[in-house]
Protein backbone atom coordinates (compact mmCIF):
# COMPACT_ATOMS: atom_id res chain seq x y z
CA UNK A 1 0.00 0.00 0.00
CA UNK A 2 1.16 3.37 -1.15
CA UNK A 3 2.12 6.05 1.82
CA UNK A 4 0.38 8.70 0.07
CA UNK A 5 -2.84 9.96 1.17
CA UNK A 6 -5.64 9.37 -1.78
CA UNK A 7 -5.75 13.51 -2.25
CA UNK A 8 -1.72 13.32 -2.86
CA UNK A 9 -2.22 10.54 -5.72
CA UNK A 10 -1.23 11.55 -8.93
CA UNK A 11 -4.19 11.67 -11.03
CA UNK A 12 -4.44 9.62 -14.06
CA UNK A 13 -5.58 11.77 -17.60
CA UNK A 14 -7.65 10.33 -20.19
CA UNK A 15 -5.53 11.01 -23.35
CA UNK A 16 -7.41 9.33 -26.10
CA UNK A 17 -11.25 10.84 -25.54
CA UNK A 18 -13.88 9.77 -27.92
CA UNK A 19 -13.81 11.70 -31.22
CA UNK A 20 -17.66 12.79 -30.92
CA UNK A 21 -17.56 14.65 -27.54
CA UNK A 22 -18.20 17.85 -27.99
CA UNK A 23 -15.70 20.24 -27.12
CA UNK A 24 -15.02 21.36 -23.44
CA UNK A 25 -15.16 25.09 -24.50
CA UNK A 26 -16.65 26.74 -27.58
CA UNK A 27 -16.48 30.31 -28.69
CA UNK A 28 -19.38 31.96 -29.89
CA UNK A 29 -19.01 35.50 -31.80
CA UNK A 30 -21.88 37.86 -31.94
CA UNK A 31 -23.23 36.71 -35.38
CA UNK A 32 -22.96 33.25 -34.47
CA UNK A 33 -26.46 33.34 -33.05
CA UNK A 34 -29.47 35.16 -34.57
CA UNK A 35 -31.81 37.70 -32.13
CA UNK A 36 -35.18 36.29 -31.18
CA UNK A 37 -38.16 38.05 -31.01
CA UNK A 38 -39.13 37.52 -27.30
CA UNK A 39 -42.31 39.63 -27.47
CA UNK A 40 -43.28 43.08 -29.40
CA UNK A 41 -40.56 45.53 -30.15
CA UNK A 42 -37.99 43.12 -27.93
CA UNK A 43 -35.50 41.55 -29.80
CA UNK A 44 -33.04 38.73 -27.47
CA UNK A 45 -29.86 37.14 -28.44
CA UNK A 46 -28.64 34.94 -25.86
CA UNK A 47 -25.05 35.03 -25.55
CA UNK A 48 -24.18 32.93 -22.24
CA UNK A 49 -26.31 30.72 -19.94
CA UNK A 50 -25.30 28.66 -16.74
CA UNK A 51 -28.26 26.84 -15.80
CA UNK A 52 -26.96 25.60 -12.47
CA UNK A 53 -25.50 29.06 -11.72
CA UNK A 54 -28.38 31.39 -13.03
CA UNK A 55 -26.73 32.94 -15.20
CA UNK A 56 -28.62 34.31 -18.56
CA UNK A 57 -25.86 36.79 -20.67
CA UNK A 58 -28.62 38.38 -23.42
CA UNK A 59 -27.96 41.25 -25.79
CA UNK A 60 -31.50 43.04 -26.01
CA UNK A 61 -32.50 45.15 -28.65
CA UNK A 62 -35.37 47.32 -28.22
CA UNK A 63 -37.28 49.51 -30.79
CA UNK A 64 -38.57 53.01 -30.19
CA UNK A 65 -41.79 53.19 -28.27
CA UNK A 66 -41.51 49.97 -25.89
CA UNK A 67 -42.87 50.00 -22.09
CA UNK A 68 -41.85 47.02 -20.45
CA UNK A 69 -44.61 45.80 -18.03
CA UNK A 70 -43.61 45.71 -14.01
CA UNK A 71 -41.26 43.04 -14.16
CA UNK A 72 -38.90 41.26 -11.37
CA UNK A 73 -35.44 39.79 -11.76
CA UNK A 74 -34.58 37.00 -9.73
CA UNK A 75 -31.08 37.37 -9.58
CA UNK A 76 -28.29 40.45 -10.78
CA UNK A 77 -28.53 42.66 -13.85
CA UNK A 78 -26.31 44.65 -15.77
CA UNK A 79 -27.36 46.38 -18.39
CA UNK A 80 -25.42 48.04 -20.85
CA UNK A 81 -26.99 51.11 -23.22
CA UNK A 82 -25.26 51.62 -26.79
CA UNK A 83 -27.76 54.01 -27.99
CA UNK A 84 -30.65 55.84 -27.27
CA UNK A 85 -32.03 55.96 -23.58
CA UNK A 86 -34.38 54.16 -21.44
CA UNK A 87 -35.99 54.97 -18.15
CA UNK A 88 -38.01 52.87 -14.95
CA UNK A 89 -41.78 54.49 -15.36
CA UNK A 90 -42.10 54.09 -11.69
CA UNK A 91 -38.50 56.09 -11.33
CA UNK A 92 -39.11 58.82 -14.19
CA UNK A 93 -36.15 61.24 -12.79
């Protein structure tokens, strides 16, 4: 029996993995995947998602004129503007 502890064991690497897994890692540019219409005037691209961390990374896109009903977000949001400006109705200042 080996004097080293089982978390001091060198660990073994699989060097000839199956040739259809999919890759560990893939990059996605920002034409890779096309904007969705989620509902009127709101256009989503989803860039990122982490389903056991909660994590949704969209690009929006919304057209003049839109009013987003009372909404809530169950977890952070950062929100980047590019152009043109937005505002909360219930914080008009």
């Amino acid at each position: 029996m080996s004097s080293l502890a089982r978390s001091e064991r060198p660990v073994r690497l699989l060097t000839d993995a199956p040739a259809d897994l999919p890759p560990p890692v893939a990059h996605l540019g920002p034409h890779d995947t096309p904007f969705v219409r989620f509902f009127d005037k709101l256009d989503v691209q989803l860039l990122q998602v982490d389903i056991l961390a909660g994590l949704w990374v969209v690009r929006a896109r919304f057209e003049p004129g839109l009013t987003l009903p009372r909404h809530r977000h169950t977890g952070e949001v950062l929100a980047l503007t590019y152009s043109g400006a937005w505002l909360y109705l219930e914080h008009p200042d």
